[in-house]
PDB file of N, CA and C in Angstrom:
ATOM      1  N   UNK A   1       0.855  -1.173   0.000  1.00  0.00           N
ATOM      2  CA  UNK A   1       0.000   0.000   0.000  1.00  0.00           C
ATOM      3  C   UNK A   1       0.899   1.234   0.000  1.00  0.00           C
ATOM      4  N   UNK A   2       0.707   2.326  -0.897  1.00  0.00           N
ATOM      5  CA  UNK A   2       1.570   3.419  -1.235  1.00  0.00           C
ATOM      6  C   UNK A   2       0.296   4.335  -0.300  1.00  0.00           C
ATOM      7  N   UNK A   3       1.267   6.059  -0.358  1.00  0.00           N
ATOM      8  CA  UNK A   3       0.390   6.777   0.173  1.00  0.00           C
ATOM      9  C   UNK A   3      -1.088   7.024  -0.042  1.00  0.00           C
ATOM     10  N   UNK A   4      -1.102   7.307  -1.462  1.00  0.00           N
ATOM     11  CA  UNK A   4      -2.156   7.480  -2.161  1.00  0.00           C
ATOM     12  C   UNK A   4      -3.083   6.765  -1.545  1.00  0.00           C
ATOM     13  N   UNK A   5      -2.887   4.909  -1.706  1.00  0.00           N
ATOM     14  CA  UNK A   5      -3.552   4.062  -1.363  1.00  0.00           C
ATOM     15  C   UNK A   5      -4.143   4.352   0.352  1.00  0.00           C
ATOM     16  N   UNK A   6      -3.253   4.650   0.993  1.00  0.00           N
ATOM     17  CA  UNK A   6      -3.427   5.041   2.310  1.00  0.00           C
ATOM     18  C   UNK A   6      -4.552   6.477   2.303  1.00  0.00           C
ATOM     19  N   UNK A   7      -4.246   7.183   2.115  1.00  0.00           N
ATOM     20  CA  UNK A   7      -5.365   8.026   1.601  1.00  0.00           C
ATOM     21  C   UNK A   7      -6.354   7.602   1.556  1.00  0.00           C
ATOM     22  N   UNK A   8      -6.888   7.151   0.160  1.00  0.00           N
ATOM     23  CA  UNK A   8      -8.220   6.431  -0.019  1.00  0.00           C
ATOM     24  C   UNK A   8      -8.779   5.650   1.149  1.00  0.00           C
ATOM     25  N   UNK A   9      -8.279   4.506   1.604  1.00  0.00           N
ATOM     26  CA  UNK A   9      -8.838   3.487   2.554  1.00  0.00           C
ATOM     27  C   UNK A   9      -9.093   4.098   3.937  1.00  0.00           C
ATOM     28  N   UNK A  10      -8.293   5.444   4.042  1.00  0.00           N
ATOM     29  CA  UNK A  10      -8.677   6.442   5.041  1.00  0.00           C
ATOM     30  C   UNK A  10      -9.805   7.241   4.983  1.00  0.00           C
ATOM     31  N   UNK A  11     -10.212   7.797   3.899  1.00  0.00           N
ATOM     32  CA  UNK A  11     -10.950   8.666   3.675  1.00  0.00           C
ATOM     33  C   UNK A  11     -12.284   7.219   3.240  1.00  0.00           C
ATOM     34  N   UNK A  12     -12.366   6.295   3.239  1.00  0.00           N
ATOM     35  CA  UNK A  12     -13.673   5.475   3.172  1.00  0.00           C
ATOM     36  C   UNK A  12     -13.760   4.983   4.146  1.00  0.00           C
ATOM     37  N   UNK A  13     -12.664   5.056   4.983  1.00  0.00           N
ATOM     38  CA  UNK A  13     -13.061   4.281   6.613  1.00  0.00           C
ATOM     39  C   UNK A  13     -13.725   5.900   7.484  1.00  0.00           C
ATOM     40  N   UNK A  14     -13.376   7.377   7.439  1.00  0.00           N
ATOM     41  CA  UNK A  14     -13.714   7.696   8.802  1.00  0.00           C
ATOM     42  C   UNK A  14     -14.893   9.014   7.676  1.00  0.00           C
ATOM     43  N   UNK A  15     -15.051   8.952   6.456  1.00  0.00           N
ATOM     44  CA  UNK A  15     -16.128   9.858   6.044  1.00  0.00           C
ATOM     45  C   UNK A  15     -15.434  11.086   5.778  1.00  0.00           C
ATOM     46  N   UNK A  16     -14.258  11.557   5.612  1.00  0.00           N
ATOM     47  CA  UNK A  16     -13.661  12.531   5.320  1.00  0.00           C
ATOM     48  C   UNK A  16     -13.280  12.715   3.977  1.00  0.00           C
ATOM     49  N   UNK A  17     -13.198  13.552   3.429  1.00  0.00           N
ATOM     50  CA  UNK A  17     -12.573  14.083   2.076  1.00  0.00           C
ATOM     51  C   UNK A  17     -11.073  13.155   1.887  1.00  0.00           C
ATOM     52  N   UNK A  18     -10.991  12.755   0.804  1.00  0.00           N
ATOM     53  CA  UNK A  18      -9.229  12.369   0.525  1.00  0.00           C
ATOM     54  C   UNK A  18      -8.153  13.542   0.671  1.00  0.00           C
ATOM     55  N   UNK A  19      -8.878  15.138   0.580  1.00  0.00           N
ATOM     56  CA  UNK A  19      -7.690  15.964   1.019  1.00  0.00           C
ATOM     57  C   UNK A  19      -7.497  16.369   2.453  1.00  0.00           C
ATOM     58  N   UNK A  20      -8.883  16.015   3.359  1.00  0.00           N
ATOM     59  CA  UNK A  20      -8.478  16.188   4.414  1.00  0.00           C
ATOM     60  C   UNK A  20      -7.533  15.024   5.600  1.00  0.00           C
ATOM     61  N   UNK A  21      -7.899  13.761   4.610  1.00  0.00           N
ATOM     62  CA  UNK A  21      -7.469  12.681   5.173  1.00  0.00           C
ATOM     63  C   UNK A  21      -5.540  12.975   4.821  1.00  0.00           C
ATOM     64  N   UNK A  22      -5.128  13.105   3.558  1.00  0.00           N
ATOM     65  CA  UNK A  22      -4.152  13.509   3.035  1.00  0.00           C
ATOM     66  C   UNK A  22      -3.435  14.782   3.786  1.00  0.00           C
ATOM     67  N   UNK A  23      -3.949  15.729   4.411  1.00  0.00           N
ATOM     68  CA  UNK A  23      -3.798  16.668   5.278  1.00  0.00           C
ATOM     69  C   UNK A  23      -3.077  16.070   6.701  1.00  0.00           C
ATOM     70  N   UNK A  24      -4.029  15.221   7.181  1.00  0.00           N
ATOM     71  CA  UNK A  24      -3.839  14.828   8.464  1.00  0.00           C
ATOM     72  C   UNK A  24      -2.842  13.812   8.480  1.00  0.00           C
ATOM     73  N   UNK A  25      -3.134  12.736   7.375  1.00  0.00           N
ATOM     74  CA  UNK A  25      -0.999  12.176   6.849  1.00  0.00           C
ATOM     75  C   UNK A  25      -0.327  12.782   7.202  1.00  0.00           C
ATOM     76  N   UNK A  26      -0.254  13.633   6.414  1.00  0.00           N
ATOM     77  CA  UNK A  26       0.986  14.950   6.457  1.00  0.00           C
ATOM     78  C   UNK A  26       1.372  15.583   7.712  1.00  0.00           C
ATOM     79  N   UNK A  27       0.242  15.721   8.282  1.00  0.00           N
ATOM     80  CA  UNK A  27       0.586  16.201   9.644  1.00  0.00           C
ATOM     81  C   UNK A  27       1.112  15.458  10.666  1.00  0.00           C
ATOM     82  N   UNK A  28       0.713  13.785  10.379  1.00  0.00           N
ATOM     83  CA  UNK A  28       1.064  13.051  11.914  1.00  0.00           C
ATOM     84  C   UNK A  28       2.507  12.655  11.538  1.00  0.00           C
ATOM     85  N   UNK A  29       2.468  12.925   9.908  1.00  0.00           N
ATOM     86  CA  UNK A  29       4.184  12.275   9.480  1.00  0.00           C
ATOM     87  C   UNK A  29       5.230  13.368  10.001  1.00  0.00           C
ATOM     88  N   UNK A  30       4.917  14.696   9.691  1.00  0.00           N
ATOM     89  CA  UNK A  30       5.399  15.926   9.556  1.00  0.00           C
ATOM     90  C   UNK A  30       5.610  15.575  11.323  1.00  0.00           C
ATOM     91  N   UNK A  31       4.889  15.731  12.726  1.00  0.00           N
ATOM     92  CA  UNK A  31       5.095  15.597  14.099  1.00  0.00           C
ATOM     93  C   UNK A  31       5.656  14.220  14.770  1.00  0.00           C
ATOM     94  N   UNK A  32       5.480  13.229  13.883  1.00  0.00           N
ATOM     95  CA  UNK A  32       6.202  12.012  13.866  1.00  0.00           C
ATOM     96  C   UNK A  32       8.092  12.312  13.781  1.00  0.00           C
ATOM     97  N   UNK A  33       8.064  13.033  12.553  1.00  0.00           N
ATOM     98  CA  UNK A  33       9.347  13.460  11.458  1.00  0.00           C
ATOM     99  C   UNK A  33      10.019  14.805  13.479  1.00  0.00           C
ATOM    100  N   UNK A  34       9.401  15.642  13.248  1.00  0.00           N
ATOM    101  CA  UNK A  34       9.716  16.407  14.202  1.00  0.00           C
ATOM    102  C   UNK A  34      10.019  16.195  15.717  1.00  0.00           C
ATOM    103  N   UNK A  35       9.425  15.198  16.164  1.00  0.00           N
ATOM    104  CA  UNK A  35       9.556  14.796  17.464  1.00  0.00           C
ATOM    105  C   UNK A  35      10.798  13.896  17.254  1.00  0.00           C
ATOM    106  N   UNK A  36      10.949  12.723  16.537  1.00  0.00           N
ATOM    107  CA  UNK A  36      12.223  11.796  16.347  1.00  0.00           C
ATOM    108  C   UNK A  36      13.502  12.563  16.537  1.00  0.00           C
ATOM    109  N   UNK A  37      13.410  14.076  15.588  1.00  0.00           N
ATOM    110  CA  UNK A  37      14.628  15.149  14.989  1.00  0.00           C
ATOM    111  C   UNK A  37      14.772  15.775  16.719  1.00  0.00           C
ATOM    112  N   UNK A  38      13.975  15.355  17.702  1.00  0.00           N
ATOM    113  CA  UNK A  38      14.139  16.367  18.871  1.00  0.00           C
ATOM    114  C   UNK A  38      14.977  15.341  20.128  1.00  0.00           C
ATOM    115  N   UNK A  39      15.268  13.667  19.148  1.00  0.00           N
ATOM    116  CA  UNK A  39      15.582  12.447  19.978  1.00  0.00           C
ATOM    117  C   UNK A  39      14.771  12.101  20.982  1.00  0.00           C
ATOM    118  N   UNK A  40      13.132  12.280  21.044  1.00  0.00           N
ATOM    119  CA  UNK A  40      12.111  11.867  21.632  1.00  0.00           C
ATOM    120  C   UNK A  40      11.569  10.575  20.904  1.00  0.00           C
ATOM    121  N   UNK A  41      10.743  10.159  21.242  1.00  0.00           N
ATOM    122  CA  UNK A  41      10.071   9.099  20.784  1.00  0.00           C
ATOM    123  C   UNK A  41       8.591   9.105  20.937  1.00  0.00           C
ATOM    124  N   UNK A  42       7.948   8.463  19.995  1.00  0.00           N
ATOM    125  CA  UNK A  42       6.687   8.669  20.117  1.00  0.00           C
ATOM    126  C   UNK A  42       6.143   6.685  20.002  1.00  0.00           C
ATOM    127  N   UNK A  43       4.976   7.038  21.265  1.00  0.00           N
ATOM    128  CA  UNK A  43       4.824   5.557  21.445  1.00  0.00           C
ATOM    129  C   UNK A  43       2.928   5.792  21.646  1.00  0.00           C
ATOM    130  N   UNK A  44       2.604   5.091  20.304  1.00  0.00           N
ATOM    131  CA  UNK A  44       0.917   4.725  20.363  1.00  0.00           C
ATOM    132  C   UNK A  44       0.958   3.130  20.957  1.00  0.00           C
ATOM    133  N   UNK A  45      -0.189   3.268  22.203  1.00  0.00           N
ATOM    134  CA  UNK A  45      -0.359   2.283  22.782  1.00  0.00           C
ATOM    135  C   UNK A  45      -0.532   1.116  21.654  1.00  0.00           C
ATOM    136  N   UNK A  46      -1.040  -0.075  21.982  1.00  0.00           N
ATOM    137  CA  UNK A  46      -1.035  -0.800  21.344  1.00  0.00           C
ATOM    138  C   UNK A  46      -1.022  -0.984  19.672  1.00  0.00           C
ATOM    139  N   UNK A  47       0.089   0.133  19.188  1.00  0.00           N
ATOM    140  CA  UNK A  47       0.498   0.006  17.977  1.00  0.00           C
ATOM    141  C   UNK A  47       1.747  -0.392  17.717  1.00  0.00           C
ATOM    142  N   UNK A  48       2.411   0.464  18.512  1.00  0.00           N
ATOM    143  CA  UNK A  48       3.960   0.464  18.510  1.00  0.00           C
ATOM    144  C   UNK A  48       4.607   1.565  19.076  1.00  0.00           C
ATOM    145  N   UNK A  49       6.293   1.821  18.440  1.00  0.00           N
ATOM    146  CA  UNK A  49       6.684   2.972  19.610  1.00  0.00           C
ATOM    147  C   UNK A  49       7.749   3.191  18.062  1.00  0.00           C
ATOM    148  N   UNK A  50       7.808   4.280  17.891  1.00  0.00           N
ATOM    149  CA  UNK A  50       8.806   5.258  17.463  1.00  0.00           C
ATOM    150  C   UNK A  50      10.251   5.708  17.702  1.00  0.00           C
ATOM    151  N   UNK A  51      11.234   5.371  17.481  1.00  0.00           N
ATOM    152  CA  UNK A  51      12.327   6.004  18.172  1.00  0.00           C
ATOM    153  C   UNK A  51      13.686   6.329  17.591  1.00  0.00           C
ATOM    154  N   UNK A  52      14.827   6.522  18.519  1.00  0.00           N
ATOM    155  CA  UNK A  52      15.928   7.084  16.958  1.00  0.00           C
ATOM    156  C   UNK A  52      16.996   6.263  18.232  1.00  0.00           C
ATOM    157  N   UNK A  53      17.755   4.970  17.241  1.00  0.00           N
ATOM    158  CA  UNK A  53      18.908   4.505  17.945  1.00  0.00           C
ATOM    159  C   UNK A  53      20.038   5.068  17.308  1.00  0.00           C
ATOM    160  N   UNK A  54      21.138   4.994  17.712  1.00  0.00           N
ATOM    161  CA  UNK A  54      22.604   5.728  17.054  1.00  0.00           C
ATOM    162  C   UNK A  54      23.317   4.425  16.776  1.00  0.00           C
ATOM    163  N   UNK A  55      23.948   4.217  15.839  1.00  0.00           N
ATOM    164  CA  UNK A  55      24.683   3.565  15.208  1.00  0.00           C
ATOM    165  C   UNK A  55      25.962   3.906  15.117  1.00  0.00           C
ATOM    166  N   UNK A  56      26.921   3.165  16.270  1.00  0.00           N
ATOM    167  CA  UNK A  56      28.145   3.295  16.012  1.00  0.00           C
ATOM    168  C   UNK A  56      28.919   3.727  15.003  1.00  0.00           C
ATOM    169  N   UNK A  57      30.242   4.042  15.038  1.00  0.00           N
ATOM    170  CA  UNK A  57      30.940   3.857  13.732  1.00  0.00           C
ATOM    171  C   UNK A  57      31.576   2.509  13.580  1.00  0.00           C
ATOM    172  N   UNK A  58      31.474   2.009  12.374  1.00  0.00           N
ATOM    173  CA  UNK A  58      32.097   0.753  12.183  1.00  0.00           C
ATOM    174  C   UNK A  58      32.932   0.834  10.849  1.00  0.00           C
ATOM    175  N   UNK A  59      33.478  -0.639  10.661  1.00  0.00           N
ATOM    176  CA  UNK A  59      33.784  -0.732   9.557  1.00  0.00           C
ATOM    177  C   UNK A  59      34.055  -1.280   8.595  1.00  0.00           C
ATOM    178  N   UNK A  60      33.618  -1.514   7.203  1.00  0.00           N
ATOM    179  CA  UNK A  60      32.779  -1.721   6.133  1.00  0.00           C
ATOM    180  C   UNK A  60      34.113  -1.562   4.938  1.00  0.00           C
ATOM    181  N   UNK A  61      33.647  -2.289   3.728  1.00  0.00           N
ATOM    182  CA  UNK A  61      34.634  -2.757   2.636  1.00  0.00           C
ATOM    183  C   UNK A  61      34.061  -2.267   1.389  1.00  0.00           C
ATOM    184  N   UNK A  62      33.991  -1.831   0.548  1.00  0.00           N
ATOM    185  CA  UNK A  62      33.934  -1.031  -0.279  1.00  0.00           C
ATOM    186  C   UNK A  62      33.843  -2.589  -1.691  1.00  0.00           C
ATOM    187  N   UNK A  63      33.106  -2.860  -2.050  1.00  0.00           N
ATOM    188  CA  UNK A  63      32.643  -3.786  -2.391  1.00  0.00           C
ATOM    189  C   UNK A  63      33.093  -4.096  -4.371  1.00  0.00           C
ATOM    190  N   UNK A  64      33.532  -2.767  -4.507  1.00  0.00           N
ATOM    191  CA  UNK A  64      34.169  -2.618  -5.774  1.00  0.00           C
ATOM    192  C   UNK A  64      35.855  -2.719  -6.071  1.00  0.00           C
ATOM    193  N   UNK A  65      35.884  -2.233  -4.554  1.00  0.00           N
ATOM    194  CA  UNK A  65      37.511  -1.970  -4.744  1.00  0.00           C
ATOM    195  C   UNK A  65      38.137  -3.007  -3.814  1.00  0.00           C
ATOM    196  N   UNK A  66      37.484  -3.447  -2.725  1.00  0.00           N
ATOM    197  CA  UNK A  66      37.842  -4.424  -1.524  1.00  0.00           C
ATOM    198  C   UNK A  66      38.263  -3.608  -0.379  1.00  0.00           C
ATOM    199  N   UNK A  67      38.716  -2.395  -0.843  1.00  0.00           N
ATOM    200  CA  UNK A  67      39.218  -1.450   0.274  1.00  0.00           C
ATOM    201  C   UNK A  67      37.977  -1.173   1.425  1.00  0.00           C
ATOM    202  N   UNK A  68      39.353  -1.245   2.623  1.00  0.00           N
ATOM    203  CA  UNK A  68      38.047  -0.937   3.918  1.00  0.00           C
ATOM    204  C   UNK A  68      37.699   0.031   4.125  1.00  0.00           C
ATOM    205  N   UNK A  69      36.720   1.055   4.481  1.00  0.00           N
ATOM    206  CA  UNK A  69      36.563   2.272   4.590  1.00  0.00           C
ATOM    207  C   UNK A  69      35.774   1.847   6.045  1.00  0.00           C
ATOM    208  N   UNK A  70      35.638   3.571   6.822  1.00  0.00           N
ATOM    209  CA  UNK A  70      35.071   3.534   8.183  1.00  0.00           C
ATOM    210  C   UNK A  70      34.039   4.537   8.074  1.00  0.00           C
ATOM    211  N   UNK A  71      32.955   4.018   8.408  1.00  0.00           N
ATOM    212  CA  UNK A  71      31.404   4.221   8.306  1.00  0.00           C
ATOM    213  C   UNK A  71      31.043   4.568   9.266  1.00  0.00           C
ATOM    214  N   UNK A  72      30.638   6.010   9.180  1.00  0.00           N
ATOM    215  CA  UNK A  72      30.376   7.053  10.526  1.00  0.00           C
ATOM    216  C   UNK A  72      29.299   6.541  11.146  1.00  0.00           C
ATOM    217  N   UNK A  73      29.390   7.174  12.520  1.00  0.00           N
ATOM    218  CA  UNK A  73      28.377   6.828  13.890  1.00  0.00           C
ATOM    219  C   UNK A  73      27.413   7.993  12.760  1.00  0.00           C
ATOM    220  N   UNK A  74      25.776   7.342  13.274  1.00  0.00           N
ATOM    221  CA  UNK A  74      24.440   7.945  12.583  1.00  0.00           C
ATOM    222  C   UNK A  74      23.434   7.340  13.535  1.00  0.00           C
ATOM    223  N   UNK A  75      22.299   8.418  13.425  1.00  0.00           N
ATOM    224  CA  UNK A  75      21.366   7.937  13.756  1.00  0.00           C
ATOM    225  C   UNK A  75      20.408   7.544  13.105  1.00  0.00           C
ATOM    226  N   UNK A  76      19.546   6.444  13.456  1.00  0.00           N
ATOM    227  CA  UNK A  76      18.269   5.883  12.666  1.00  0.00           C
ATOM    228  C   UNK A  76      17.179   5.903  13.173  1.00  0.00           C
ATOM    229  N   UNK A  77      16.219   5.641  12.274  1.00  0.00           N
ATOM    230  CA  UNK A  77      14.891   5.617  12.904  1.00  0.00           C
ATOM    231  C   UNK A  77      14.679   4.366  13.168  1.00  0.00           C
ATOM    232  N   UNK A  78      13.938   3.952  14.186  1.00  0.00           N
ATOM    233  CA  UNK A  78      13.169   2.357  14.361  1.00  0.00           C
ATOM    234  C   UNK A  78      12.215   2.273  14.742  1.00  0.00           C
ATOM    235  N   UNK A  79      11.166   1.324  14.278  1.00  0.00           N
ATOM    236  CA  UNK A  79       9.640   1.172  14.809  1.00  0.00           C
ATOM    237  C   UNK A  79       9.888  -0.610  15.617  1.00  0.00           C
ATOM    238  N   UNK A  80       9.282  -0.325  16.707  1.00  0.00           N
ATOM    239  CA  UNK A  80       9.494  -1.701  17.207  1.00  0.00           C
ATOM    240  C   UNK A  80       7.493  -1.574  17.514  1.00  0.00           C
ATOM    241  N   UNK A  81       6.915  -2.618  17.070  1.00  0.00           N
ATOM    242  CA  UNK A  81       5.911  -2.729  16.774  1.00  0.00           C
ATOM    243  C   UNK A  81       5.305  -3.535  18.581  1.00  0.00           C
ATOM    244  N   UNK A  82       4.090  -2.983  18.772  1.00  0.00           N
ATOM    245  CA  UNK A  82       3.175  -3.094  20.021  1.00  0.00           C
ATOM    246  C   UNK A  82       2.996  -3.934  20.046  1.00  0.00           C
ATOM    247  N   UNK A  83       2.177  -4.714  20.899  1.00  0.00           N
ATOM    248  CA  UNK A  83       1.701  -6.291  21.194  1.00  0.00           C
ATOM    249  C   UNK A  83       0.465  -6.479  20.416  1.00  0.00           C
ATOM    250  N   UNK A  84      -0.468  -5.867  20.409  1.00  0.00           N
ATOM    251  CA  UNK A  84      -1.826  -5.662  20.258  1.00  0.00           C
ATOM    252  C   UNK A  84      -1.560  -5.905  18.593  1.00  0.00           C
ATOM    253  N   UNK A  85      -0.785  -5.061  17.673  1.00  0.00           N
ATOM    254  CA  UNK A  85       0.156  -5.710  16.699  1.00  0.00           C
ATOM    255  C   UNK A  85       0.200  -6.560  16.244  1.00  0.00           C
ATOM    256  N   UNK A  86       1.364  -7.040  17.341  1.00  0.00           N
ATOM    257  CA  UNK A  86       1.869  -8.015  16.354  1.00  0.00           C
ATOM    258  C   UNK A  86       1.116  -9.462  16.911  1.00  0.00           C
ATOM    259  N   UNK A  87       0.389  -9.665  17.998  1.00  0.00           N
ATOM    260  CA  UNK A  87      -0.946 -10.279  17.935  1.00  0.00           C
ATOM    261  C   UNK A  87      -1.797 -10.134  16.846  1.00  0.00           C
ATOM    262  N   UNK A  88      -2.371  -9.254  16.324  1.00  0.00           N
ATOM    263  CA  UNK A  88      -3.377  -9.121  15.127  1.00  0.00           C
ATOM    264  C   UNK A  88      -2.818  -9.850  13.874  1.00  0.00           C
ATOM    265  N   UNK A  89      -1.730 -10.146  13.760  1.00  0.00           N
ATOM    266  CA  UNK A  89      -0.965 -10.685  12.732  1.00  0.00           C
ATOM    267  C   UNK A  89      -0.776 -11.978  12.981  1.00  0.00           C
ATOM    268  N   UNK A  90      -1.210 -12.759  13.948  1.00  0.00           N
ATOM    269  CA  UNK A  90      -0.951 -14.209  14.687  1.00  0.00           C
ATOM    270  C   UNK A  90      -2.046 -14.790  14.392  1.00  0.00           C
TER     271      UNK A  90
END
């Protein structure tokens, strides 16, 4: 399912317009996107939880040349998914 698709199945599940449903995407991605960038986390009960782990620096081989190169410490995003979840999927 792409956004679009997400859209639609939104806007026939709660009676809203596809631009307001498309609106409110935008917005929970956009405060999703913003809270992570603040190293908070955001955790919906029985959905899942949101968060940003840091990734060492390590180091990694360059797959063309064989040469090793060293691959900076970064941070990532991770969703570790709720019970309620990953029950519904069982």
């Amino acid at each position: 399912m792409n956004k679009s698709e997400l859209v639609s199945a939104l806007s026939e599940k709660t009676g809203l317009t596809k631009k307001e449903c498309d609106n409110c995407l935008g917005a929970f991605i956009e405060t999703i996107t913003e809270t992570l960038q603040k190293q908070d986390k955001v955790s919906l009960v029985g959905f899942g939880t949101f968060e940003v782990k840091e990734r060492a620096e390590r180091q990694g081989i360059n797959p063309q040349t064989k040469e090793k190169i060293t691959i900076p410490a970064s941070n990532a995003p991770v969703f570790k998914a709720g019970k309620a979840l990953k029950d519904s999927l069982n």
